[in-house]
PDB file of N, CA and C in Angstrom:
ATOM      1  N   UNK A   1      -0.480  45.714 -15.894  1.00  0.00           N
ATOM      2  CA  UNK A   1       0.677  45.783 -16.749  1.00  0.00           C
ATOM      3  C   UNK A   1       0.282  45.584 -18.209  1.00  0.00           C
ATOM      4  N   UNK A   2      -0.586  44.785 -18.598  1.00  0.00           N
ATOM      5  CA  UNK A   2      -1.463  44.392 -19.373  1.00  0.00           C
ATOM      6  C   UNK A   2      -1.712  45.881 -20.186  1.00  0.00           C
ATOM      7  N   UNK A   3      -2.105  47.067 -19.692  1.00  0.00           N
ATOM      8  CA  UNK A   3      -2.903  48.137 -19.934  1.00  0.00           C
ATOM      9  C   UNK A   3      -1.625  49.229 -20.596  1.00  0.00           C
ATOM     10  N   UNK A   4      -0.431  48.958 -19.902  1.00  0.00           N
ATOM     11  CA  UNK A   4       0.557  49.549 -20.269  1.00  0.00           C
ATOM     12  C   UNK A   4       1.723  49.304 -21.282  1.00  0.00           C
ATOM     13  N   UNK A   5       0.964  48.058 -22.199  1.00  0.00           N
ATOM     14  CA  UNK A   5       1.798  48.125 -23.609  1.00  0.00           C
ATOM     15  C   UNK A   5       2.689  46.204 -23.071  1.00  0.00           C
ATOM     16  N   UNK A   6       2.554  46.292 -21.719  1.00  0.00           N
ATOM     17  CA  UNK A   6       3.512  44.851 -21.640  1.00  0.00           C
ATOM     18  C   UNK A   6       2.491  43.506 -21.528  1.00  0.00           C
ATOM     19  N   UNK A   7       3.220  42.840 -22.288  1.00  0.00           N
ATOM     20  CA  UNK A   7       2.064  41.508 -22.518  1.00  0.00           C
ATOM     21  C   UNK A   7       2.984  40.248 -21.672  1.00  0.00           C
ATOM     22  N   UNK A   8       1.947  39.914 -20.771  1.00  0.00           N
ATOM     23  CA  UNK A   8       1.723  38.955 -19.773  1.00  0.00           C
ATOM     24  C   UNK A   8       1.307  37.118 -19.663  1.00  0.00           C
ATOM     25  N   UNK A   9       1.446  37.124 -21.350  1.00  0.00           N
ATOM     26  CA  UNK A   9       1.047  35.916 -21.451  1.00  0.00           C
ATOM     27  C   UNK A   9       1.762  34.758 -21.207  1.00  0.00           C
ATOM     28  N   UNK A  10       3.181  35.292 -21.544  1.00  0.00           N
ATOM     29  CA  UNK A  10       3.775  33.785 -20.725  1.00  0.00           C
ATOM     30  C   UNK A  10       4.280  33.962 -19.168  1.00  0.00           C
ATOM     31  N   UNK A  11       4.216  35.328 -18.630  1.00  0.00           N
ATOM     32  CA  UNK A  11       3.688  35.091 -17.155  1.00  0.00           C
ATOM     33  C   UNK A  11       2.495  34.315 -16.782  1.00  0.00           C
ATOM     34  N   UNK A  12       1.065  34.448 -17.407  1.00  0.00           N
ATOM     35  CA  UNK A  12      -0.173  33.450 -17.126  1.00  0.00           C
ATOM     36  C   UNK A  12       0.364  32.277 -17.515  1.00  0.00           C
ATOM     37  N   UNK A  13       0.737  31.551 -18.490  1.00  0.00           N
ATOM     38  CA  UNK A  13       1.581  30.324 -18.965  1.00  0.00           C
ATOM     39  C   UNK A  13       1.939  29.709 -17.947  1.00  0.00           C
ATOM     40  N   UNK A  14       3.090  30.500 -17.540  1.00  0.00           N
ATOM     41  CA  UNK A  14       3.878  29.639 -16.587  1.00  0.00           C
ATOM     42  C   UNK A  14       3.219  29.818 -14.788  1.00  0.00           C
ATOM     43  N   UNK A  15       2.323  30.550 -15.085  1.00  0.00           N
ATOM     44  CA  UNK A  15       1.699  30.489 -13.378  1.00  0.00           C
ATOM     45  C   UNK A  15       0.816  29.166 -13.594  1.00  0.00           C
ATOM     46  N   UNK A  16       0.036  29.116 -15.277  1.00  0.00           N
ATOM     47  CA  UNK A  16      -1.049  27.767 -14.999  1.00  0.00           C
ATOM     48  C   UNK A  16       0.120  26.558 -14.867  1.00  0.00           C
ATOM     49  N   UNK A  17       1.195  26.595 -15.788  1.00  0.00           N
ATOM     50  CA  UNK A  17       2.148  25.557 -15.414  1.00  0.00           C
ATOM     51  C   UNK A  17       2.220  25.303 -13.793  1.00  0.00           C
ATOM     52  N   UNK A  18       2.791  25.839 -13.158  1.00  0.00           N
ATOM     53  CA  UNK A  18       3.170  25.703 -11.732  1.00  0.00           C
ATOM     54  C   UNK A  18       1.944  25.164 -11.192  1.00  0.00           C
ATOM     55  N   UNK A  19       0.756  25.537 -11.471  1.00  0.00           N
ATOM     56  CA  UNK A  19      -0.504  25.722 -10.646  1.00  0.00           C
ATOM     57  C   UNK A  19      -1.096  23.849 -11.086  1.00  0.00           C
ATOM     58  N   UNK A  20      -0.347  23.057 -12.424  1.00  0.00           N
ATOM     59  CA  UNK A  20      -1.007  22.070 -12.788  1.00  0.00           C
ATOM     60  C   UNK A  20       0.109  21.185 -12.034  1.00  0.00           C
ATOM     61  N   UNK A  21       1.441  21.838 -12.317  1.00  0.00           N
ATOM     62  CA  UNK A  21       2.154  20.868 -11.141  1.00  0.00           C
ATOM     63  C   UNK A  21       1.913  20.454  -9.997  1.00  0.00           C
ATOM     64  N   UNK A  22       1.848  21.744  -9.596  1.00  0.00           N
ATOM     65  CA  UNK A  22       1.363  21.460  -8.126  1.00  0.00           C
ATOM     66  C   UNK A  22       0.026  20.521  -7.826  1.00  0.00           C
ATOM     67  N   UNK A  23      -0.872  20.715  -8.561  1.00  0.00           N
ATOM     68  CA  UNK A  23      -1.738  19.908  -8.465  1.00  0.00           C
ATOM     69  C   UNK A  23      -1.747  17.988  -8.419  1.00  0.00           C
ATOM     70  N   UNK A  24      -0.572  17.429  -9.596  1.00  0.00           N
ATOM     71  CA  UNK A  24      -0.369  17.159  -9.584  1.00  0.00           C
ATOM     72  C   UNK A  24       0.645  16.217  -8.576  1.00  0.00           C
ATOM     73  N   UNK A  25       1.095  17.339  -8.024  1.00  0.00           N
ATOM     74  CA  UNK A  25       1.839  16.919  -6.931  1.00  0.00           C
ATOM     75  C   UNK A  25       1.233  16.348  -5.146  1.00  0.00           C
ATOM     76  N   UNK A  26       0.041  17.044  -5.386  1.00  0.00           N
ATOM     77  CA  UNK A  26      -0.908  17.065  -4.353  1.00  0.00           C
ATOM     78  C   UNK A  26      -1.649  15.757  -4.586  1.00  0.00           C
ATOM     79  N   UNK A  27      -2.232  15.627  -5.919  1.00  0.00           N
ATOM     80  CA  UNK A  27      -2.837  14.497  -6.321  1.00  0.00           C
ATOM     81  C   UNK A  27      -1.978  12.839  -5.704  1.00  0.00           C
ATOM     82  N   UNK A  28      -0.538  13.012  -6.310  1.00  0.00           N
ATOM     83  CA  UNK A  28       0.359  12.063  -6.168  1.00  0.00           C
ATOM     84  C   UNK A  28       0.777  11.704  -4.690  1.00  0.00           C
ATOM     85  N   UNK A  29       0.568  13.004  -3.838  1.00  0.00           N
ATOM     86  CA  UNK A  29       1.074  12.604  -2.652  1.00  0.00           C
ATOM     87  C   UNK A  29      -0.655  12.170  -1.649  1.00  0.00           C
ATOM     88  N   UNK A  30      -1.375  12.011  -2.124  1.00  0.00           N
ATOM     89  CA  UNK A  30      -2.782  11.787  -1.343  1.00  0.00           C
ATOM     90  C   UNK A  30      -2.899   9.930  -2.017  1.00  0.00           C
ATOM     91  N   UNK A  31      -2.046   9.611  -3.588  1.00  0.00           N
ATOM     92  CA  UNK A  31      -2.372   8.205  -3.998  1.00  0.00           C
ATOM     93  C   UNK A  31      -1.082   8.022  -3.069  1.00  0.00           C
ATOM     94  N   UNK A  32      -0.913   8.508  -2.895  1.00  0.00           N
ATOM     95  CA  UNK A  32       0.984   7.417  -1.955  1.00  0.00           C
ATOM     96  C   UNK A  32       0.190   7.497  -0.933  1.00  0.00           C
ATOM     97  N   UNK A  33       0.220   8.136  -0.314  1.00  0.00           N
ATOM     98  CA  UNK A  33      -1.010   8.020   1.176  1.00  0.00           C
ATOM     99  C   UNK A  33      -1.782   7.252   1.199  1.00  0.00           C
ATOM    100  N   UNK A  34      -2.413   6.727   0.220  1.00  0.00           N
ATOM    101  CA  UNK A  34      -3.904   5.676   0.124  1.00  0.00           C
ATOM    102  C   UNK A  34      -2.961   4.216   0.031  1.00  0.00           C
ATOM    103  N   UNK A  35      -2.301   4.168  -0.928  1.00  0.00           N
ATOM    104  CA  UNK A  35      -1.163   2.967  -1.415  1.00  0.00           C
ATOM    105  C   UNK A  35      -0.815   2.303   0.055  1.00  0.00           C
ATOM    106  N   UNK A  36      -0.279   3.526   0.848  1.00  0.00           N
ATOM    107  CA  UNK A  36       0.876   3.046   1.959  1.00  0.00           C
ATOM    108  C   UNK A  36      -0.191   2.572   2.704  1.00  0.00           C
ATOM    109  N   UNK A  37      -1.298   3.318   3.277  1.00  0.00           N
ATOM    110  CA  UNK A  37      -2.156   2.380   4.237  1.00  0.00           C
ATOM    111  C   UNK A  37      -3.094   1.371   3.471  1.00  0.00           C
ATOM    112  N   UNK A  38      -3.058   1.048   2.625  1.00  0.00           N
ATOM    113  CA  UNK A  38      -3.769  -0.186   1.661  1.00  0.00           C
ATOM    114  C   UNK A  38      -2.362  -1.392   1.861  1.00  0.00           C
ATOM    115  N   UNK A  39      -1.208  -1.001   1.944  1.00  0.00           N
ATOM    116  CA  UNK A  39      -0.549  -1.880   1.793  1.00  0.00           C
ATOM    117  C   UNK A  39      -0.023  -2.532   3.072  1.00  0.00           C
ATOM    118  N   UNK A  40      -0.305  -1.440   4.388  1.00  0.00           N
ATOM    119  CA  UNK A  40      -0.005  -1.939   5.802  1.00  0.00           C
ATOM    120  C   UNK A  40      -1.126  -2.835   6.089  1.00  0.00           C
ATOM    121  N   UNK A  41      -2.214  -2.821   5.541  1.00  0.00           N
ATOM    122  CA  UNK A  41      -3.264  -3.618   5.858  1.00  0.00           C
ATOM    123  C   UNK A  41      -3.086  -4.858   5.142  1.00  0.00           C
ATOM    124  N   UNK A  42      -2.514  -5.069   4.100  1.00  0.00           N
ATOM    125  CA  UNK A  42      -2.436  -6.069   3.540  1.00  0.00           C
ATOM    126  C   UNK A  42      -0.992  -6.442   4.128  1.00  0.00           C
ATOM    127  N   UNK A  43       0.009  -6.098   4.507  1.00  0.00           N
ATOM    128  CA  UNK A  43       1.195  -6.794   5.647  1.00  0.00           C
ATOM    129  C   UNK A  43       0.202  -7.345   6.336  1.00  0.00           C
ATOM    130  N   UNK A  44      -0.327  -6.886   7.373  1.00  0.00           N
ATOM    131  CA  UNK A  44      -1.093  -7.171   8.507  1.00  0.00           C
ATOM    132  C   UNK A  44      -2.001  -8.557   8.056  1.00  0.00           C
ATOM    133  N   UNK A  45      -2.530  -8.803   6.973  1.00  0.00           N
ATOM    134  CA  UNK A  45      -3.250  -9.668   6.581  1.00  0.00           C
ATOM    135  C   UNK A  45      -2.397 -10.877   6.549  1.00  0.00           C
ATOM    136  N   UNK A  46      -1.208 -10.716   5.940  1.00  0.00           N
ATOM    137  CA  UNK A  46      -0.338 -11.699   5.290  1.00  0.00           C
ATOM    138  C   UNK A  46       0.072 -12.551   7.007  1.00  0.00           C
ATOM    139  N   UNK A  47       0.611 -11.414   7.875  1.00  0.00           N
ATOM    140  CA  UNK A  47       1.354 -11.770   9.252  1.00  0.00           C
ATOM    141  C   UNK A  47       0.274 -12.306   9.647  1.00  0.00           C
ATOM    142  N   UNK A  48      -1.269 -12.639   9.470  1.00  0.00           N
ATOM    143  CA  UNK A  48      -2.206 -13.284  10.154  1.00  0.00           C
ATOM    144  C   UNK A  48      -2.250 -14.368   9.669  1.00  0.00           C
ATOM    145  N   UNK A  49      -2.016 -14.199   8.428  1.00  0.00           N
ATOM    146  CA  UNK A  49      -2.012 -15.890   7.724  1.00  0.00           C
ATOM    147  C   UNK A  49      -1.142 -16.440   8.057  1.00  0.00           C
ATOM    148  N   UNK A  50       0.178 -15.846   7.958  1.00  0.00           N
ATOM    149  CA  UNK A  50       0.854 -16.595   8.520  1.00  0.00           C
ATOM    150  C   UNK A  50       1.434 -17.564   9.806  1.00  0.00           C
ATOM    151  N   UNK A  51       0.980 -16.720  11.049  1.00  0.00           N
ATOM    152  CA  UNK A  51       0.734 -17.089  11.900  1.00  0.00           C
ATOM    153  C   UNK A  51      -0.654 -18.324  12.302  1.00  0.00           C
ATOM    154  N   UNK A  52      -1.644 -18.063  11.170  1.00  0.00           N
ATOM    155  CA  UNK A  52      -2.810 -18.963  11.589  1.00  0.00           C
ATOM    156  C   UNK A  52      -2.162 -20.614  10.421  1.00  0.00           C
ATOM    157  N   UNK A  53      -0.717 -20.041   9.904  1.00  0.00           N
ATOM    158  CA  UNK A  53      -0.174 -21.449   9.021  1.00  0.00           C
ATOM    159  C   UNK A  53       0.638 -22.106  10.014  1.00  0.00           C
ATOM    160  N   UNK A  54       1.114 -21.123  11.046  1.00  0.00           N
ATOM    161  CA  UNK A  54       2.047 -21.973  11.942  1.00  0.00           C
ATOM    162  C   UNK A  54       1.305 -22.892  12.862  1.00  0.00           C
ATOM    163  N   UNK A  55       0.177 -22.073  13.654  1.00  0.00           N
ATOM    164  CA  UNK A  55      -0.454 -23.024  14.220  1.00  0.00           C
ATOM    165  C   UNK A  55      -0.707 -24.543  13.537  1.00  0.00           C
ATOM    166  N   UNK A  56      -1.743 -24.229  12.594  1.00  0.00           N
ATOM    167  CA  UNK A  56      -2.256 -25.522  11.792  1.00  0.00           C
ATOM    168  C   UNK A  56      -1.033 -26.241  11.631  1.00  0.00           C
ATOM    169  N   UNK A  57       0.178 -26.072  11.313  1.00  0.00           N
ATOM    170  CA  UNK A  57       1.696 -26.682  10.706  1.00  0.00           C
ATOM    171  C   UNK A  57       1.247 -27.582  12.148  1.00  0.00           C
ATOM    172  N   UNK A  58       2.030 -26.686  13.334  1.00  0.00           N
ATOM    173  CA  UNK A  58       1.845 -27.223  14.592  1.00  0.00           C
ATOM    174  C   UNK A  58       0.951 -28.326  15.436  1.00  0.00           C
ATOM    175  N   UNK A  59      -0.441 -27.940  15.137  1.00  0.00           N
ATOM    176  CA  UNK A  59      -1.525 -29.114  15.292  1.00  0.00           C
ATOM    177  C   UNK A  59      -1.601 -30.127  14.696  1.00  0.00           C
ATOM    178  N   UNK A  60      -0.629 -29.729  13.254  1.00  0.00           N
ATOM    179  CA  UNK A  60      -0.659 -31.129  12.556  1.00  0.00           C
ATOM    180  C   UNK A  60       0.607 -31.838  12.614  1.00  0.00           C
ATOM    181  N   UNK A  61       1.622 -31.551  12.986  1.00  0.00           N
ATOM    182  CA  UNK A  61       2.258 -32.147  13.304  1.00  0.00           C
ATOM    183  C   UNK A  61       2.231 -32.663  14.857  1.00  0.00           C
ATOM    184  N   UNK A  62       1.803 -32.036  15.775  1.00  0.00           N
ATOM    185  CA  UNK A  62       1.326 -33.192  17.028  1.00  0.00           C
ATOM    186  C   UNK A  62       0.230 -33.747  16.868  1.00  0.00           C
ATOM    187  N   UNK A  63      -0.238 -33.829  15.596  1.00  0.00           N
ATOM    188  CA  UNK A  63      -1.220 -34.739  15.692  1.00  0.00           C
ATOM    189  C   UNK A  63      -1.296 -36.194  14.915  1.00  0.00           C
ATOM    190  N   UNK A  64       0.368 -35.926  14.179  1.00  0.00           N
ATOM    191  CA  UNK A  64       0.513 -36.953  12.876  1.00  0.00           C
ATOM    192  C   UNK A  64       1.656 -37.564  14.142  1.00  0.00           C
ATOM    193  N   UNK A  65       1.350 -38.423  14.866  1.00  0.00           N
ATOM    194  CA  UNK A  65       2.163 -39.112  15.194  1.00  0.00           C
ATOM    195  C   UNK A  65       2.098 -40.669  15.152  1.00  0.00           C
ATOM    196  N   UNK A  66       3.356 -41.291  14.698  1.00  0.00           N
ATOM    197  CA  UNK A  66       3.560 -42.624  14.374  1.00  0.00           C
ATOM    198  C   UNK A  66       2.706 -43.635  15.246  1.00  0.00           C
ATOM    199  N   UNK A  67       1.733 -44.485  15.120  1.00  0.00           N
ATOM    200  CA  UNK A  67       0.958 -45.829  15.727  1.00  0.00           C
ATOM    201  C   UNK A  67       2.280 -46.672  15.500  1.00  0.00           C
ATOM    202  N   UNK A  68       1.922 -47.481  16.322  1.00  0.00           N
ATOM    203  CA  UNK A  68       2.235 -48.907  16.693  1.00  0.00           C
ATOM    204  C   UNK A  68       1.006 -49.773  16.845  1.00  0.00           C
ATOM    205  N   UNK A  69       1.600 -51.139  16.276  1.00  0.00           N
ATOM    206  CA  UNK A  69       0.887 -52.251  16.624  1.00  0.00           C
ATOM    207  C   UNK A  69       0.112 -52.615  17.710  1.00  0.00           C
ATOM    208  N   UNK A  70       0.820 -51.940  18.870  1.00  0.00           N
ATOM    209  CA  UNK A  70       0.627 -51.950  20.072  1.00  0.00           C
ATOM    210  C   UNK A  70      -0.911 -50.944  20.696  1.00  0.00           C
ATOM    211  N   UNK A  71      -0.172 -50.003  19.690  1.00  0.00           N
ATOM    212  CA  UNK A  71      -1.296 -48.679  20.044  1.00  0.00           C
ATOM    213  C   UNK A  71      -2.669 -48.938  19.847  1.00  0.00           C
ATOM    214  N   UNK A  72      -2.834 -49.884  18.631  1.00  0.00           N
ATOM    215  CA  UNK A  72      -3.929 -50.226  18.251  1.00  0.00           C
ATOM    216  C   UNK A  72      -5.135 -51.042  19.123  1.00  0.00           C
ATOM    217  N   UNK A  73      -4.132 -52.324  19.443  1.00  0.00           N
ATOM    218  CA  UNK A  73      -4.636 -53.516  19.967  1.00  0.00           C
ATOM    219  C   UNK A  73      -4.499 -52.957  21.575  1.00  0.00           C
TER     220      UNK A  73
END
């Protein structure tokens, strides 16, 4: 078309436009992908701690129990 008098330049324009979006878009949806499983692993981390806080809570509280005079002697 180029050859026949019609100029094509903001057809190329707007194809590199689309072509950087898209890229962009591809880019953005591969960091959300990395984010989301970086961040299930770090849930998963947290629910371990937490659970390894209940225990310890637990051991230490059956283990803090009140003496007596009695208990001693």
């Amino acid at each position: 078309m180029a050859k026949g008098g019609f100029t094509v330049d903001w057809l190329e324009k707007k194809l590199e436009e689309v072509k950087e979006n898209k890229k962009k878009v591809d880019t953005g949806k591969a960091r959300l992908q990395q984010m989301e499983q970086e961040l299930q692993k770090l849930n998963q981390k947290c629910l371990d701690l937490k659970a390894l806080m209940e225990k310890e809570d637990a051991d230490v509280s059956a283990s803090n129990v009140a003496f007596s005079f009695d208990d001693v002697v």
